[in-house]
Protein backbone atom coordinates (compact mmCIF):
# COMPACT_ATOMS: atom_id res chain seq x y z
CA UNK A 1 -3.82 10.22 -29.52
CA UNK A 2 -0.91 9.37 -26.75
CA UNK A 3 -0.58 6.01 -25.73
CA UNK A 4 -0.85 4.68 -22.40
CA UNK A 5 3.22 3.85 -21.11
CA UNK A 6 2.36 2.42 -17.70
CA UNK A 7 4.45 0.48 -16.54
CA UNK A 8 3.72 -2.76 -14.59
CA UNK A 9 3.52 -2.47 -10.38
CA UNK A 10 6.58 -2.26 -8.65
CA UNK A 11 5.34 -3.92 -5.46
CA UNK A 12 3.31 -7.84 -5.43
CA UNK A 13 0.51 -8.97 -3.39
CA UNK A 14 1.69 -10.40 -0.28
CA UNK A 15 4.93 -8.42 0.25
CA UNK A 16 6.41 -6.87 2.92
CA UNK A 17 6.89 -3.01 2.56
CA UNK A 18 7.54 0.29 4.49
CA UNK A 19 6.13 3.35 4.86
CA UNK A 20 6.80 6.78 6.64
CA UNK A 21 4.81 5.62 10.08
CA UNK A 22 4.54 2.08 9.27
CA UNK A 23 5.39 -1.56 7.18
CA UNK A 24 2.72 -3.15 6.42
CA UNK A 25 2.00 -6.21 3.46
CA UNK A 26 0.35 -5.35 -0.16
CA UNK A 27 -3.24 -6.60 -0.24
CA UNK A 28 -3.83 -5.50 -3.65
CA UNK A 29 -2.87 -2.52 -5.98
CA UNK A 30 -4.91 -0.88 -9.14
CA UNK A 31 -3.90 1.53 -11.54
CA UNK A 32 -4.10 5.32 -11.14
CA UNK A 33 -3.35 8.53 -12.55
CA UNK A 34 -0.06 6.60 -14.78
CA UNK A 35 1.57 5.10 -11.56
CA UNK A 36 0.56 2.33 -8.87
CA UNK A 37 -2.23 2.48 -5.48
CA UNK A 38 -1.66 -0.53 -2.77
CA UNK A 39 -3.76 -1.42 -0.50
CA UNK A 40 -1.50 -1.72 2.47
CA UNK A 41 -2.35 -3.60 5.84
CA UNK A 42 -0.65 -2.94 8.57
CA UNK A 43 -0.11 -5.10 11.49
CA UNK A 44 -1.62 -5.33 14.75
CA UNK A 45 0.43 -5.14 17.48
CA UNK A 46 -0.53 -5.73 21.24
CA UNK A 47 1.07 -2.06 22.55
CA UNK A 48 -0.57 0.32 20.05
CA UNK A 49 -1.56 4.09 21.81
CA UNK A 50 -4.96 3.87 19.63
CA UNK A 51 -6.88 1.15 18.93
CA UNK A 52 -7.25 -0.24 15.50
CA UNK A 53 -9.29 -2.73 14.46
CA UNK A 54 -10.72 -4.43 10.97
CA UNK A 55 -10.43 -1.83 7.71
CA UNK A 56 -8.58 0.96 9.90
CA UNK A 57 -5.57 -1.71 9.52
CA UNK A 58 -5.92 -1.14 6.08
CA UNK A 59 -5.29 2.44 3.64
CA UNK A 60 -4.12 3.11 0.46
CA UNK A 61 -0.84 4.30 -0.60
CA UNK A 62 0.76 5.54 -4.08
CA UNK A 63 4.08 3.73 -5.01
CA UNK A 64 5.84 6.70 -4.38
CA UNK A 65 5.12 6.58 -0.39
CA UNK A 66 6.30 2.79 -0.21
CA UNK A 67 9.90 1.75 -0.23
């Protein structure tokens, strides 16, 4: 049997991070495939080309798309 070696998140709820095509704030994170998902909200901002509202502000990203 091979033991489990993840390592804690990288990234906390509540901070500030970037993405390619955003920044956004770490809602929460959960374990997945031996690395890191965040739920990632992204701001709303009054000049946006689409409209976004509620859970569309909102997607999950691995810790490998977040710097």
């Amino acid at each position: 049997m091979i033991p489990n070696t993840l390592v804690g998140p990288k990234f906390r709820k509540g901070q500030k991070v970037v993405f390619v095509g955003g920044e956004g704030v770490i809602k929460n994170y959960r374990p997945e495939s031996e690395s890191w998902i965040y739920l990632v909200e992204m701001p709303l901002r009054p000049k946006q080309n689409i409209d976004r509202v509620g859970y569309e502000t909102m997607l999950w990203l691995s810790e490998t798309d977040i710097s």
